[in-house]
PDB file of N, CA and C in Angstrom:
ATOM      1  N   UNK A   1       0.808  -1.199   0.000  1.00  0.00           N
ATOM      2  CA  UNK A   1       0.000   0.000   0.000  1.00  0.00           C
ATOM      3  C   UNK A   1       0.853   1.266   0.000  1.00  0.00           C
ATOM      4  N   UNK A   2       2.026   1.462   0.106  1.00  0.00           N
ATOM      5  CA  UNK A   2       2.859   2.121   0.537  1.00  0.00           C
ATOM      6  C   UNK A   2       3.222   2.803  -0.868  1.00  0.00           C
ATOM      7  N   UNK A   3       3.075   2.305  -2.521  1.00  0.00           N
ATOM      8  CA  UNK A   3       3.277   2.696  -3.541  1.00  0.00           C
ATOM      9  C   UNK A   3       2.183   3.604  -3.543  1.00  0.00           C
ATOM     10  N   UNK A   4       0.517   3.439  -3.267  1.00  0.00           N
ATOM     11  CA  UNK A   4      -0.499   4.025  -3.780  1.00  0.00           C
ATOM     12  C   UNK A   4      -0.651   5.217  -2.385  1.00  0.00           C
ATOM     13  N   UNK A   5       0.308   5.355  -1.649  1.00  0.00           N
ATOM     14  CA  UNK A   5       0.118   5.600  -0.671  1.00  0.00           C
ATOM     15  C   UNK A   5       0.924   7.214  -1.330  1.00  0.00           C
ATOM     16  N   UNK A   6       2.281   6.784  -2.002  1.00  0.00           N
ATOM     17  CA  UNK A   6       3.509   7.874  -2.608  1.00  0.00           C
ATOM     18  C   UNK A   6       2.830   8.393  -3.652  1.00  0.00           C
ATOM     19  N   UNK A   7       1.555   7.646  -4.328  1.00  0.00           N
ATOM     20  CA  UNK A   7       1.357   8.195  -5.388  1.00  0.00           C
ATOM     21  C   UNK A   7      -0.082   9.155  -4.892  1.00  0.00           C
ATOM     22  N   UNK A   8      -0.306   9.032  -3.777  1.00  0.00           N
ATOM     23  CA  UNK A   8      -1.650   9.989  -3.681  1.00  0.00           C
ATOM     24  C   UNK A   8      -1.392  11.026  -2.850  1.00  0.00           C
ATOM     25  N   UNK A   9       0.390  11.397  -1.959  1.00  0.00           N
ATOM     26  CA  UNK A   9       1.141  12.276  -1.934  1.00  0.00           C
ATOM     27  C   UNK A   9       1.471  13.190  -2.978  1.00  0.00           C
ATOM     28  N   UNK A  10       1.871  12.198  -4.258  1.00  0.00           N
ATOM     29  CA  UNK A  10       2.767  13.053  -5.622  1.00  0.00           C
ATOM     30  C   UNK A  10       1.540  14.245  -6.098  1.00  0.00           C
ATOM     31  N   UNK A  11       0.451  12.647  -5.959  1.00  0.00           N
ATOM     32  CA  UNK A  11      -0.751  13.606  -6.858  1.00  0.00           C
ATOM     33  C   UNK A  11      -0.977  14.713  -6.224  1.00  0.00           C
ATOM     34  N   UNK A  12      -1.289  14.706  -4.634  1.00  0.00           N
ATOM     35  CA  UNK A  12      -1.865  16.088  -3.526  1.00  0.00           C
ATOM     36  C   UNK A  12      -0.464  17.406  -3.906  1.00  0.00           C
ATOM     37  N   UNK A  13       0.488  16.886  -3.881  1.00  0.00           N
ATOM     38  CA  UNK A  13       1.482  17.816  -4.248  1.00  0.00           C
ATOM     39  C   UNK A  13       1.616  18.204  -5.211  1.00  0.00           C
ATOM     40  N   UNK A  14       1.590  17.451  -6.898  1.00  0.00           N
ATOM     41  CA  UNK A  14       1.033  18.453  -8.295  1.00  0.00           C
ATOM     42  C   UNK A  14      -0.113  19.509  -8.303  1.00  0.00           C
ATOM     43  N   UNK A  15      -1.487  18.780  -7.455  1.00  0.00           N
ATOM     44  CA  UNK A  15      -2.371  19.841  -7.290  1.00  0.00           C
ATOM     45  C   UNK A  15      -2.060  20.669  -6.805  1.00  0.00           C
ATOM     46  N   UNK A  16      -1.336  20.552  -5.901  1.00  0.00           N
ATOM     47  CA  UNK A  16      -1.248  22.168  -4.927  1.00  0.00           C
ATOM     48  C   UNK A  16      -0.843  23.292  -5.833  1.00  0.00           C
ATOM     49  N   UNK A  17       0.630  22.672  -6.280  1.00  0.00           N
ATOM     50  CA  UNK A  17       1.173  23.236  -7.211  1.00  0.00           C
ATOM     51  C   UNK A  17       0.441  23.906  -8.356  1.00  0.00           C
ATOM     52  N   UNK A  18      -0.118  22.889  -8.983  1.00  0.00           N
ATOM     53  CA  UNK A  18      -1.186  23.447 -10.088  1.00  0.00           C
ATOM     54  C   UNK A  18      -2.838  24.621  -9.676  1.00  0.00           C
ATOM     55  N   UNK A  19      -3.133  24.547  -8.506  1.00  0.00           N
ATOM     56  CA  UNK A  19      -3.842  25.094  -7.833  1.00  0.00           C
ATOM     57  C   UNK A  19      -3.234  26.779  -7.689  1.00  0.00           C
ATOM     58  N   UNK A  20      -1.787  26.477  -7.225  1.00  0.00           N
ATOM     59  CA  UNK A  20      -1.155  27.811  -6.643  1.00  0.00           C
ATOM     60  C   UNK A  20      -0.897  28.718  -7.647  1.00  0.00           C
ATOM     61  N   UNK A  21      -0.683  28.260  -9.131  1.00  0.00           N
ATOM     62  CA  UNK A  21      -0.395  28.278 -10.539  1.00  0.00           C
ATOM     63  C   UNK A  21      -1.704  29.124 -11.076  1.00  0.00           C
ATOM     64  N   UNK A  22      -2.511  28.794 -10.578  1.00  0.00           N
ATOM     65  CA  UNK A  22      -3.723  29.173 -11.342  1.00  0.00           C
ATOM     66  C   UNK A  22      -4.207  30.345 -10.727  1.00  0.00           C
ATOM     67  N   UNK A  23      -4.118  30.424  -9.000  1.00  0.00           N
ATOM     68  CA  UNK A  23      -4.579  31.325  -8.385  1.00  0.00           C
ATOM     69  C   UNK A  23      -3.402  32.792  -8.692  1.00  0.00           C
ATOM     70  N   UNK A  24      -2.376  32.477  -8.858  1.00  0.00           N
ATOM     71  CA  UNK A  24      -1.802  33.643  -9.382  1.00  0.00           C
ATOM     72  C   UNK A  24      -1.892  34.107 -11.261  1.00  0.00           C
ATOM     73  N   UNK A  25      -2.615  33.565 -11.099  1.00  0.00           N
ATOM     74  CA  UNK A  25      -2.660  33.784 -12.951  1.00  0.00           C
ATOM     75  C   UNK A  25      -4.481  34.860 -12.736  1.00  0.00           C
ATOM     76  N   UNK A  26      -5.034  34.306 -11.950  1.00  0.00           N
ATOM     77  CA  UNK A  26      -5.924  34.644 -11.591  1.00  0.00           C
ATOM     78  C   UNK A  26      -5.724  36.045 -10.989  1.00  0.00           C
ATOM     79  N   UNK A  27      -4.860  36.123 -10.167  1.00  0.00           N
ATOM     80  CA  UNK A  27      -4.375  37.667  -9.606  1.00  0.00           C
ATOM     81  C   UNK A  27      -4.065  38.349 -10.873  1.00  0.00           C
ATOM     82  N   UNK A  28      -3.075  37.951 -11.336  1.00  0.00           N
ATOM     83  CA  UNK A  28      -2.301  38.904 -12.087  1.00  0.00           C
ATOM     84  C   UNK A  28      -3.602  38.945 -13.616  1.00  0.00           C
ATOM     85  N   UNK A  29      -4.193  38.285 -13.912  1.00  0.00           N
ATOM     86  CA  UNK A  29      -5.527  38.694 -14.783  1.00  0.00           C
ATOM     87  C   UNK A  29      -6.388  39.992 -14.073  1.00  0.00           C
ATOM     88  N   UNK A  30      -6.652  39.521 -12.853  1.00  0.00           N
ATOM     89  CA  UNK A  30      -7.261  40.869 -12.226  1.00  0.00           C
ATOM     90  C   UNK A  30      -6.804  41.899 -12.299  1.00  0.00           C
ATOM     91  N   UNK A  31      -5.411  42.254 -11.677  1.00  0.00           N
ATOM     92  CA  UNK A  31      -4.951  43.097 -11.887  1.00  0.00           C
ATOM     93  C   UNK A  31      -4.417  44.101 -13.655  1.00  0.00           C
ATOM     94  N   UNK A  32      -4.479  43.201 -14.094  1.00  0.00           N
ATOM     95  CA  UNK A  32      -4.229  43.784 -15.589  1.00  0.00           C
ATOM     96  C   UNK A  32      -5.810  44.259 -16.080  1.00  0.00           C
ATOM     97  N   UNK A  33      -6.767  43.565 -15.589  1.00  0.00           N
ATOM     98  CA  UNK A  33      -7.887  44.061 -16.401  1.00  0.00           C
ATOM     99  C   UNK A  33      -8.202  45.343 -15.394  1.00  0.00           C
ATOM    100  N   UNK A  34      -7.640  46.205 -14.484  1.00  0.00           N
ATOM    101  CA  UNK A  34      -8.113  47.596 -13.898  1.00  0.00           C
ATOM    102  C   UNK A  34      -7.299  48.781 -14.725  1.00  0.00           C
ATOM    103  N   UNK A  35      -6.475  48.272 -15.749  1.00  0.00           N
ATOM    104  CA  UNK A  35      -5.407  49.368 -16.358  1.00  0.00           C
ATOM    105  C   UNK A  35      -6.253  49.537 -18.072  1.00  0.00           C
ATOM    106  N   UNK A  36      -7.345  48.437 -18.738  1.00  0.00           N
ATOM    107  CA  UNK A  36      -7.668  48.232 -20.250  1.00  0.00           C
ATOM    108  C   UNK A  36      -6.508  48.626 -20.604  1.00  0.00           C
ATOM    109  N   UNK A  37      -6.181  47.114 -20.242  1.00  0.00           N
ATOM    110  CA  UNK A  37      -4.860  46.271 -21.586  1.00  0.00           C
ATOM    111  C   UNK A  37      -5.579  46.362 -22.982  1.00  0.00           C
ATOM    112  N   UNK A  38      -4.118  45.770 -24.031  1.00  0.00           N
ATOM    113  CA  UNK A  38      -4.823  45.900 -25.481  1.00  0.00           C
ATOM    114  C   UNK A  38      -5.354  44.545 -25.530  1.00  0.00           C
ATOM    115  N   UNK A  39      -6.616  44.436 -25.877  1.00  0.00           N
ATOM    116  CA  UNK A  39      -6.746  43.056 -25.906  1.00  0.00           C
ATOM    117  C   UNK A  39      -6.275  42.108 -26.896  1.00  0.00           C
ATOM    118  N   UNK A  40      -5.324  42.781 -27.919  1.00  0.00           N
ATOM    119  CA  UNK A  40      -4.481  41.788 -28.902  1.00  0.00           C
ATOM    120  C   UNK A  40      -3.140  41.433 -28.141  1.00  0.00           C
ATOM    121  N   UNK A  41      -2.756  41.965 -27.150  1.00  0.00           N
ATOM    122  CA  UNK A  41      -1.528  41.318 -26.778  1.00  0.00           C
ATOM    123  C   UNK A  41      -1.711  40.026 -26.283  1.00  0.00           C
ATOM    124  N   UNK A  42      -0.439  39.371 -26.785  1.00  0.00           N
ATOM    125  CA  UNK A  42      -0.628  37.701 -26.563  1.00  0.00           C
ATOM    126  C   UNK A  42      -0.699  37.033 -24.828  1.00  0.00           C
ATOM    127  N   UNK A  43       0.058  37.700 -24.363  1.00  0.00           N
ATOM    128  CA  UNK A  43       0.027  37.862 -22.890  1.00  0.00           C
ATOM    129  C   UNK A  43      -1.832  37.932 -22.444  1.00  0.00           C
ATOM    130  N   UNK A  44      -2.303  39.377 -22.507  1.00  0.00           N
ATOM    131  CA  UNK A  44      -3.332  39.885 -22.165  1.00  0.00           C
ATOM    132  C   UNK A  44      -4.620  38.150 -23.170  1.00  0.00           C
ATOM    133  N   UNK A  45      -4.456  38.071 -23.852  1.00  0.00           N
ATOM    134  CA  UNK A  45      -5.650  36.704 -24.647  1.00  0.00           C
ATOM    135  C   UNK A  45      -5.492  35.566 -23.766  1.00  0.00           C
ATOM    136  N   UNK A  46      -3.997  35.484 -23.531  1.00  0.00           N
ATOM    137  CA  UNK A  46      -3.632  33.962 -22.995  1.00  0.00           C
ATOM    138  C   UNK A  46      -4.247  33.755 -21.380  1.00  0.00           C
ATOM    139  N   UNK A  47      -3.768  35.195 -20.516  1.00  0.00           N
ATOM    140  CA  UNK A  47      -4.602  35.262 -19.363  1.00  0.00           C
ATOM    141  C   UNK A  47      -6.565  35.186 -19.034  1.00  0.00           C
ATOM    142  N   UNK A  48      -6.779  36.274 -20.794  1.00  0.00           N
ATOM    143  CA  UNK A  48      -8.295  35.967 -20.264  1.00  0.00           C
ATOM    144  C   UNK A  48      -8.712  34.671 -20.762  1.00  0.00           C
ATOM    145  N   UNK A  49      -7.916  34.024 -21.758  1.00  0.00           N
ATOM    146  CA  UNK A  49      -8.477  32.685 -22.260  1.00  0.00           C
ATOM    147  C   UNK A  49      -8.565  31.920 -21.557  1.00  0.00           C
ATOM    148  N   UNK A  50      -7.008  31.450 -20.129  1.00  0.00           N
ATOM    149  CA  UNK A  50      -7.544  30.766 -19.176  1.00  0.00           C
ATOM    150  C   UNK A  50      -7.811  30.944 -17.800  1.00  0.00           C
ATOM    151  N   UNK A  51      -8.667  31.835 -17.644  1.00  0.00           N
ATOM    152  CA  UNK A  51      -9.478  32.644 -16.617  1.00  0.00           C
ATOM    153  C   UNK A  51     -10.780  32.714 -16.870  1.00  0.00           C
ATOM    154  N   UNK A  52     -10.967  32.790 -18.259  1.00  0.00           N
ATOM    155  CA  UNK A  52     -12.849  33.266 -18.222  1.00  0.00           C
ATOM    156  C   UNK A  52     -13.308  31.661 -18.296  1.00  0.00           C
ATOM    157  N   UNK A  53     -13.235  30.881 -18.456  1.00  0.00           N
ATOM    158  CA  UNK A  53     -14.067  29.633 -18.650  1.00  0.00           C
ATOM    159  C   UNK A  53     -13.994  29.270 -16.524  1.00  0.00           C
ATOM    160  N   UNK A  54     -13.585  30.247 -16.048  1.00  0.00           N
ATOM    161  CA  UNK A  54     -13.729  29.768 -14.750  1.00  0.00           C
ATOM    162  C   UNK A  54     -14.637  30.822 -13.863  1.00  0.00           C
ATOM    163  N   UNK A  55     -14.682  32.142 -14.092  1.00  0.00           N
ATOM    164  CA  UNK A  55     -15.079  33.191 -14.045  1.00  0.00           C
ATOM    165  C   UNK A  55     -16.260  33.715 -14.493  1.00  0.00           C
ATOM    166  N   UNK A  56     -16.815  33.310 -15.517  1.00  0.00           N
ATOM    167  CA  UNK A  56     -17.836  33.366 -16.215  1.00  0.00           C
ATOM    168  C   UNK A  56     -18.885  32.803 -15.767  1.00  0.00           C
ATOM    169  N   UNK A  57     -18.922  31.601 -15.387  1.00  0.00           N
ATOM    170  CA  UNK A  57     -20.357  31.313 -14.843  1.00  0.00           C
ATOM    171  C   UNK A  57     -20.387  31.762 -13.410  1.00  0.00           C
ATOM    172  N   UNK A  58     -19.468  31.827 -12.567  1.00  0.00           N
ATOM    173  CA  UNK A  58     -19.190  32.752 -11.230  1.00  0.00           C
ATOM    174  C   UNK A  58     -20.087  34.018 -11.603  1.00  0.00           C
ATOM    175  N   UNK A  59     -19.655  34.937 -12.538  1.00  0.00           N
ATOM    176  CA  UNK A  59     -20.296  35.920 -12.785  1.00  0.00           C
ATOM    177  C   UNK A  59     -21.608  35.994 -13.372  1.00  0.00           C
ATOM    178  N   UNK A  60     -21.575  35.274 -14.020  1.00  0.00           N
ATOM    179  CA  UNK A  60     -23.005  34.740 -14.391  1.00  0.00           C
ATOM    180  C   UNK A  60     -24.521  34.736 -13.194  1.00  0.00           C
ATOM    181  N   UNK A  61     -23.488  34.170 -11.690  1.00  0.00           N
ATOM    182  CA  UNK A  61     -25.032  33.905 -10.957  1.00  0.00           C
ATOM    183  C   UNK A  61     -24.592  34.929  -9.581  1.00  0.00           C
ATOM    184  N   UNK A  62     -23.279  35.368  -9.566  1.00  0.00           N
ATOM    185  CA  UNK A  62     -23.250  36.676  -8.954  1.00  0.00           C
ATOM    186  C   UNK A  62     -23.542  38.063  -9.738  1.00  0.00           C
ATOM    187  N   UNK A  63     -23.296  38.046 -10.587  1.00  0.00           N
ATOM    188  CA  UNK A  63     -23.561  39.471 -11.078  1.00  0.00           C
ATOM    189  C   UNK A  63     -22.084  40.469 -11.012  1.00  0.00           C
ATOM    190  N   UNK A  64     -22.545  41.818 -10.825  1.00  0.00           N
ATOM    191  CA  UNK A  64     -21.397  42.523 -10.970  1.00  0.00           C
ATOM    192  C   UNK A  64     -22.021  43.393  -9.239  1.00  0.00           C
ATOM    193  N   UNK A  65     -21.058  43.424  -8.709  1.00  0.00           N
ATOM    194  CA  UNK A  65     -21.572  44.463  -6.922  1.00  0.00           C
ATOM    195  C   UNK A  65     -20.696  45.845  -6.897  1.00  0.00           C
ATOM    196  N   UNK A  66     -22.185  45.988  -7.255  1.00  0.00           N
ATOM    197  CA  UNK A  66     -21.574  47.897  -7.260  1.00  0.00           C
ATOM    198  C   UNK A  66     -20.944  48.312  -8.290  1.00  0.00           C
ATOM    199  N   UNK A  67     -20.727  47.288  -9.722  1.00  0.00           N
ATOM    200  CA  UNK A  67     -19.739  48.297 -10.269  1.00  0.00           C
ATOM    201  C   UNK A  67     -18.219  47.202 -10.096  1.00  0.00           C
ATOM    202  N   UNK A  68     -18.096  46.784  -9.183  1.00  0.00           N
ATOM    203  CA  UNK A  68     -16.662  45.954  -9.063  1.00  0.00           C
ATOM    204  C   UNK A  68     -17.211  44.489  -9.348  1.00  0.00           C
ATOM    205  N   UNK A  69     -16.335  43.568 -10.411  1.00  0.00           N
ATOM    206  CA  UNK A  69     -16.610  42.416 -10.247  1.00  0.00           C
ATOM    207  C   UNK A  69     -15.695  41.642  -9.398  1.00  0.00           C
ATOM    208  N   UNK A  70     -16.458  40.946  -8.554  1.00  0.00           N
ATOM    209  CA  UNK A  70     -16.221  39.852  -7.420  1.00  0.00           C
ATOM    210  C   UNK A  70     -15.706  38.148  -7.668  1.00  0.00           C
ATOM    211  N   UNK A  71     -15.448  38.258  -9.001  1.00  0.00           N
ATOM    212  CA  UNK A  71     -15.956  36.959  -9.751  1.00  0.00           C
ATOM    213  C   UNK A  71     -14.168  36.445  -8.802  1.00  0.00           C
ATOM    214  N   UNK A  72     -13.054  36.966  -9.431  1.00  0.00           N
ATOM    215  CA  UNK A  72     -12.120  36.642  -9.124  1.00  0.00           C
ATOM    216  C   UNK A  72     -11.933  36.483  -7.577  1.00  0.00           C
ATOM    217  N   UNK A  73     -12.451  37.374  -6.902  1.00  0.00           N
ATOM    218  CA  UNK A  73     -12.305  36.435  -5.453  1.00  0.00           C
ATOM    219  C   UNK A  73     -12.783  36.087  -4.880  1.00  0.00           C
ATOM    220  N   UNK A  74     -14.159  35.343  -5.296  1.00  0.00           N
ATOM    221  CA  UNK A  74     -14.747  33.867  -5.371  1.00  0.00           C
ATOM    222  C   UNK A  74     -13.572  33.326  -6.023  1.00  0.00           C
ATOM    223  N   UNK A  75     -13.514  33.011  -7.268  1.00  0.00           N
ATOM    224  CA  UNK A  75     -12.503  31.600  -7.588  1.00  0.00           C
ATOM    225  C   UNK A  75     -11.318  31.494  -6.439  1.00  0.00           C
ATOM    226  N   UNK A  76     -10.456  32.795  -5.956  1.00  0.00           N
ATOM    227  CA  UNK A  76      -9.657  32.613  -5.277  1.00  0.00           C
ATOM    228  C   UNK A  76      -9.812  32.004  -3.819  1.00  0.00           C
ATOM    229  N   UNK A  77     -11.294  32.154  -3.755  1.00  0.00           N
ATOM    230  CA  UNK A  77     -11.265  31.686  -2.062  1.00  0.00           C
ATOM    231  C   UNK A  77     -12.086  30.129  -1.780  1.00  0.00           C
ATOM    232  N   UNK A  78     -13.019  29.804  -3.542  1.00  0.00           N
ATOM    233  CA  UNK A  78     -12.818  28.190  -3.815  1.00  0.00           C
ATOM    234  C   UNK A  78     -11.442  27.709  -4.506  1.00  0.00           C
ATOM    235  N   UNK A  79     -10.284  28.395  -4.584  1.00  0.00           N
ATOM    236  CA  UNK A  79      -8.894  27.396  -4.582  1.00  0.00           C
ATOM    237  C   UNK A  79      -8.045  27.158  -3.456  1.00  0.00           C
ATOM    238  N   UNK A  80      -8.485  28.478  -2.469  1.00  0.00           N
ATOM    239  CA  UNK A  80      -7.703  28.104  -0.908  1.00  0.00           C
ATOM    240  C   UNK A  80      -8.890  26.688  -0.803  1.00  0.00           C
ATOM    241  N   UNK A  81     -10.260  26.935  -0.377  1.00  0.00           N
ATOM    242  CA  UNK A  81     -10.708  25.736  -0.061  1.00  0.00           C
ATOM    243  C   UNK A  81     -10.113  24.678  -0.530  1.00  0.00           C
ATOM    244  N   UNK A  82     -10.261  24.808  -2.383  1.00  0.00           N
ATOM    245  CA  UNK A  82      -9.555  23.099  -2.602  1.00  0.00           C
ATOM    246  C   UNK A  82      -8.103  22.600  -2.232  1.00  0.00           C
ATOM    247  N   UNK A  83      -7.512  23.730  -1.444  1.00  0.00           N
ATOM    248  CA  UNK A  83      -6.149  23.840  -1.205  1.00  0.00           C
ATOM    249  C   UNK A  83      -5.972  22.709   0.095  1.00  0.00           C
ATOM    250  N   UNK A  84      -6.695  23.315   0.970  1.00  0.00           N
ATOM    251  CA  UNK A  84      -7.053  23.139   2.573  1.00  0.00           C
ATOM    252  C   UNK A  84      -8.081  22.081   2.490  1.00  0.00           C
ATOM    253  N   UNK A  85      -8.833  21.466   1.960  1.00  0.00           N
ATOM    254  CA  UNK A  85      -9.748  20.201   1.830  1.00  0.00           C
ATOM    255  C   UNK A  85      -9.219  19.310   0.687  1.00  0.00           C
ATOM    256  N   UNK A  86      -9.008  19.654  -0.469  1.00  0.00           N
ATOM    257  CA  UNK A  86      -8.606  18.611  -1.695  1.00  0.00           C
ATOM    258  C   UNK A  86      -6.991  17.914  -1.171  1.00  0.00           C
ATOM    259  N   UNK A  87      -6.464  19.157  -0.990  1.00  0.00           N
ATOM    260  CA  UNK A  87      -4.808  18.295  -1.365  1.00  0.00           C
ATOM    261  C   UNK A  87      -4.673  18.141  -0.054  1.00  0.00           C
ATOM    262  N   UNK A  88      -4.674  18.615   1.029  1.00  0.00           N
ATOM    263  CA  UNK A  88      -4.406  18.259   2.720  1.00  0.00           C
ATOM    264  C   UNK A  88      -5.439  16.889   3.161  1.00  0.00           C
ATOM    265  N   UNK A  89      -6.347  16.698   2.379  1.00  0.00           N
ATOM    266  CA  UNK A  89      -7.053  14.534   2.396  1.00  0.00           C
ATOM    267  C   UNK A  89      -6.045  14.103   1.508  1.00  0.00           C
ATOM    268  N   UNK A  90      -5.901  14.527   0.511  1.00  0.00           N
ATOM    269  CA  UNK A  90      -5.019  13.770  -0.370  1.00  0.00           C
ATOM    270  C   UNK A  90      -4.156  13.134   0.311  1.00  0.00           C
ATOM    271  N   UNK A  91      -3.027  14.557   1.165  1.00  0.00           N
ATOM    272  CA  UNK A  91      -1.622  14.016   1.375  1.00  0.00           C
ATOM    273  C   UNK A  91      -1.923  13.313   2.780  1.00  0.00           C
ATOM    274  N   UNK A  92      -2.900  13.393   3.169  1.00  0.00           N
ATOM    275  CA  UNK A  92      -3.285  12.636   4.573  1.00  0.00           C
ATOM    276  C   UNK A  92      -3.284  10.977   4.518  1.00  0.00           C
ATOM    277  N   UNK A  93      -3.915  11.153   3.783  1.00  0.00           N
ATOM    278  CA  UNK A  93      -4.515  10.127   3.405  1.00  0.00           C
ATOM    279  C   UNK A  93      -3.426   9.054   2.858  1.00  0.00           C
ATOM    280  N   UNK A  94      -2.475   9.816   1.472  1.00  0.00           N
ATOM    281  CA  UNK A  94      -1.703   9.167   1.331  1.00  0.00           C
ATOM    282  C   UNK A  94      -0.151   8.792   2.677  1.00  0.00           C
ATOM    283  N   UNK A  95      -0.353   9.401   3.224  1.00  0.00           N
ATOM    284  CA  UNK A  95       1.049   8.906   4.870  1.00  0.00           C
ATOM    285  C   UNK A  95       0.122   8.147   5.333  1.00  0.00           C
ATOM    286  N   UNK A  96      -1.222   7.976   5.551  1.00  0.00           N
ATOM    287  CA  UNK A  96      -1.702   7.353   6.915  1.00  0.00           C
ATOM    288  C   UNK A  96      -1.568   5.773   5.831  1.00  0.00           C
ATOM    289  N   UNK A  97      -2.178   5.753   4.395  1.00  0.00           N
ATOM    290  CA  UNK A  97      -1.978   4.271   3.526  1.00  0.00           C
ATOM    291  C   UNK A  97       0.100   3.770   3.730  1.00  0.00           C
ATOM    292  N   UNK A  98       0.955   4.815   3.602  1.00  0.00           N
ATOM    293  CA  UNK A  98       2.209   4.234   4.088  1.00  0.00           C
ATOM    294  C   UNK A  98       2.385   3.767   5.654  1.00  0.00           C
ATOM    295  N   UNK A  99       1.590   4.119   6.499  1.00  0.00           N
ATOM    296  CA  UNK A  99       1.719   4.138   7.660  1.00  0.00           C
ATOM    297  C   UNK A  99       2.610   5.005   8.293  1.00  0.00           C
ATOM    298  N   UNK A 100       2.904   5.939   7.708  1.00  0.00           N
ATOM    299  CA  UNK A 100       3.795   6.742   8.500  1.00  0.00           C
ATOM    300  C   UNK A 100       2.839   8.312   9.045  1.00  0.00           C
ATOM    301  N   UNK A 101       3.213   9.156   9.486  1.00  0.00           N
ATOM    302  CA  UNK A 101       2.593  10.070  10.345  1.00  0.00           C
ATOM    303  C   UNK A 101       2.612  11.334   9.861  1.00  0.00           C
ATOM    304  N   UNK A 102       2.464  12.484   9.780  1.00  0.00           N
ATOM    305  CA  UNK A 102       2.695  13.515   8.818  1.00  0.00           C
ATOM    306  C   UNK A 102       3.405  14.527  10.027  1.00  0.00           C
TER     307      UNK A 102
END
């Protein structure tokens, strides 16, 4: 058990990684869209391309408050959750299948 045990560590630890990856892509999208970037720069497409398919239906059933959209920190505060519930069972889970202790 001790293999499926390293491998549901590796996995909790790519997510994090990939989680932490996203939430700053997510910042730094926010922050660029308060200046109207050009929207042909390749930079500026590549950020909203992978940001709005996450953002969009967020905004969709929040709306816009006041004038500021909120969309981005909602996603940011469901990726701490999956941070702190997804990958912390993961890596739990995977030490307690090695038997060792965290």
């Amino acid at each position: 058990m001790f293999v499926f045990g390293n491998l549901l560590i590796a996995v909790g630890n790519v997510v994090d990684i990939l989680l932490s990856i996203y939430m700053w892509v997510l910042i730094i999208a926010a922050l660029i869209s308060w200046v109207n970037p050009d929207p042909y720069n390749p930079i500026v497409r590549f950020l909203y391309g992978v940001t709005e398919p996450v953002l969009r239906p967020i905004r969709r059933r929040i709306g816009v408050f006041g004038g500021i959209d909120l969309s981005p920190l909602i996603a940011i505060l469901a990726i701490v959750f999956l941070k702190t519930f997804l990958v912390g069972s993961l890596i739990e889970l995977g030490y307690k299948l090695k038997g060792g202790h965290l």
